[in-house]
Protein backbone atom coordinates (compact mmCIF):
# COMPACT_ATOMS: atom_id res chain seq x y z
CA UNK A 1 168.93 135.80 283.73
CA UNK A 2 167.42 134.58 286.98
CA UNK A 3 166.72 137.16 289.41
CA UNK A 4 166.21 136.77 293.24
CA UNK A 5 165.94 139.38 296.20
CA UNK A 6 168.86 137.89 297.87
CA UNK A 7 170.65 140.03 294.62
CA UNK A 8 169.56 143.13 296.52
CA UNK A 9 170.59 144.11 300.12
CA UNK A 10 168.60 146.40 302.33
CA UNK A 11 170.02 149.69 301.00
CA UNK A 12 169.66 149.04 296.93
CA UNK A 13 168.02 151.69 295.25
CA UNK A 14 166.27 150.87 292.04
CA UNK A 15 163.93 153.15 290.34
CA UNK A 16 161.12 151.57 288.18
CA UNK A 17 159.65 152.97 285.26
CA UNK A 18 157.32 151.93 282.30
CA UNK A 19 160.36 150.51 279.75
CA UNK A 20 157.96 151.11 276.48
CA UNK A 21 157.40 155.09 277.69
CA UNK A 22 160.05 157.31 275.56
CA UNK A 23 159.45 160.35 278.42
CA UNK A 24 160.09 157.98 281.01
CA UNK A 25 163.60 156.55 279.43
CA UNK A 26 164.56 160.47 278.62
CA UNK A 27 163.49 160.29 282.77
CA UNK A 28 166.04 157.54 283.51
CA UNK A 29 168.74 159.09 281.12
CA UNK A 30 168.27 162.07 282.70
CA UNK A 31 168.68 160.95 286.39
CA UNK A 32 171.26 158.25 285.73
CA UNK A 33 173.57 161.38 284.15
CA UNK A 34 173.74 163.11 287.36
CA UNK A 35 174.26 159.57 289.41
CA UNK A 36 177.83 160.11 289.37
CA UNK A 37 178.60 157.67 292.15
CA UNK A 38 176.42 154.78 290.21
CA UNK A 39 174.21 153.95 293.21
CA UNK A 40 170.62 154.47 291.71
CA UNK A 41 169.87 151.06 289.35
CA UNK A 42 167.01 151.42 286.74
CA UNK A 43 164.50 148.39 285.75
CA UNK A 44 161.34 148.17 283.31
CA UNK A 45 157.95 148.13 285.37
CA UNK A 46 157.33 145.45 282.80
CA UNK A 47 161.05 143.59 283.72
CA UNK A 48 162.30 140.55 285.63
CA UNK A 49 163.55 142.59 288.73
CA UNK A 50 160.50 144.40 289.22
CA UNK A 51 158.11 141.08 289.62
CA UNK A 52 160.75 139.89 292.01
CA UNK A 53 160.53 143.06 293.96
CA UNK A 54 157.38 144.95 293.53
CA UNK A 55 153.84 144.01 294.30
CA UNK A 56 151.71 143.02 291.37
CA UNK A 57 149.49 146.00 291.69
CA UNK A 58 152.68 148.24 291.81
CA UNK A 59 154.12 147.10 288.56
CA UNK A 60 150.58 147.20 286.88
CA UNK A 61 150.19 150.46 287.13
CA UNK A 62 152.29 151.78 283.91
CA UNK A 63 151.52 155.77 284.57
CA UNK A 64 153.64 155.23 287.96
CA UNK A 65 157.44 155.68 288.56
CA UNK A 66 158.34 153.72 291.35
CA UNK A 67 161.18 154.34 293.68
CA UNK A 68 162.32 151.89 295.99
CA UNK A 69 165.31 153.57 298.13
CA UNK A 70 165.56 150.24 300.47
CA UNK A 71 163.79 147.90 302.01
CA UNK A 72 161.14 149.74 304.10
CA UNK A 73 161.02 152.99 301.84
CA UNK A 74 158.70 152.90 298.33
CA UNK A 75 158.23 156.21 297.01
CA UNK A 76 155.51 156.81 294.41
CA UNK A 77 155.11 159.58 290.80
CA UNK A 78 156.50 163.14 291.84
CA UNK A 79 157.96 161.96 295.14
CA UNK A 80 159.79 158.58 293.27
CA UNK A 81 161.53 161.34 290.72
CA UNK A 82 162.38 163.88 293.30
CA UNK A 83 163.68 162.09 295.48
CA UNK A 84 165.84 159.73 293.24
CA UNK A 85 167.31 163.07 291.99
CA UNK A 86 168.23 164.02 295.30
CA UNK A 87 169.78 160.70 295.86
CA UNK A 88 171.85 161.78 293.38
CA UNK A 89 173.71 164.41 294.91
CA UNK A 90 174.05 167.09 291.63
CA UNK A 91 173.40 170.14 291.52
CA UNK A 92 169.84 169.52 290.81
CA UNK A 93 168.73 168.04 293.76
CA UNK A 94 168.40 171.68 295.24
CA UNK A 95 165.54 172.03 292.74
CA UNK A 96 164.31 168.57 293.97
CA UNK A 97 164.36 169.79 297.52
CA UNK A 98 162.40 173.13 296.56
CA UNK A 99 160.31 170.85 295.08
CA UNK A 100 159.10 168.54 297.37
CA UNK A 101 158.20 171.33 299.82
CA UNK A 102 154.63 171.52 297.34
CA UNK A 103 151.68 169.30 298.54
CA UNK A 104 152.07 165.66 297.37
CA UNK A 105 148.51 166.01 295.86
CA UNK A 106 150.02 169.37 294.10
CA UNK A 107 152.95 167.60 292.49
CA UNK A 108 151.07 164.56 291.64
CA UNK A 109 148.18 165.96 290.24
CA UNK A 110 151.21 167.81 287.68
CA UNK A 111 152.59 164.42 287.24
CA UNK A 112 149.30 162.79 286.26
CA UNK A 113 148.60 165.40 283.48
CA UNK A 114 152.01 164.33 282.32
CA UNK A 115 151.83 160.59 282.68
CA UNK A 116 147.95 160.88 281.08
CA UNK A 117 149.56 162.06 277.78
CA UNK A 118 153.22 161.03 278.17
CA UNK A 119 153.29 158.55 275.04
CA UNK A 120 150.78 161.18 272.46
CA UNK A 121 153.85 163.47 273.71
CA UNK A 122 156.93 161.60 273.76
CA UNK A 123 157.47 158.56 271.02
CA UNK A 124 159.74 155.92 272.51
CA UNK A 125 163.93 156.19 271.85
CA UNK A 126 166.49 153.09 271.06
CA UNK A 127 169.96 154.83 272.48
CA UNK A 128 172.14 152.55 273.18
CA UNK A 129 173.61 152.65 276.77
CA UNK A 130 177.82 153.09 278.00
CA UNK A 131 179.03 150.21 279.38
CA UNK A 132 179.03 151.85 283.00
CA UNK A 133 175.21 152.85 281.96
CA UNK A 134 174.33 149.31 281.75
CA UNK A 135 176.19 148.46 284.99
CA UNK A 136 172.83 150.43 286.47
CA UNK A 137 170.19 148.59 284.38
CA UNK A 138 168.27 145.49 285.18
CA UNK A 139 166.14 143.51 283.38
């Protein structure tokens, strides 16, 4: 599948995430079950979408969840997963909220003790997405 940017307008949000990390797929399942309007899409650090629109030093960096919620906003580790869950609009974005009222060097210094050990942790899972799932992935 060819990929350009013209695919996405100004407002598509697409969350990026290392496709070979099992706690960041569990991330992604997680998140995508409380997108009930479908309007977050999910693509592989490592995928065609995200050399067509992320830097190269962006989509080298593995331990990094990437959220781009349009064109002029990029939102990096604890602030890309907060704030994709309150783009989400469940009941869990009041956690989110709570959340991102901590220091960005708080949060992300949590994250990186996470990310550090994230695949000793969590072994990569196969599930097979729904059809309206894979409506929200890109390669």
């Amino acid at each position: 599948m060819h990929i350009s940017i013209s695919m996405f307008d100004d407002t598509t949000k697409i969350l990026f995430f290392d496709g070979d990390c099992g706690l960041c797929q569990r991330s992604v399942q997680f998140i995508m079950n409380r997108d009930h309007e479908r309007q977050i899409f999910f693509a592989p650090l490592q995928g065609q979408t995200a050399k067509v629109v992320l830097p190269h030093s962006l989509r080298m960096n593995l331990d990094t969840i990437v959220y781009r919620r349009d064109k002029e906003s990029t939102l990096l580790r604890s602030s890309a997963v907060l704030q994709a869950l309150i783009d989400t609009n469940s009941e869990r974005r009041f956690f989110a909220k709570i959340s991102m009222l901590l220091p960005v060097f708080l949060r992300d210094w949590f994250y990186m003790r996470v990310a550090n050990n994230r695949k000793r942790i969590f072994k990569s899972t196969c599930r097979l997405p729904t059809e309206a799932e894979r409506r929200q992935l890109l390669p």
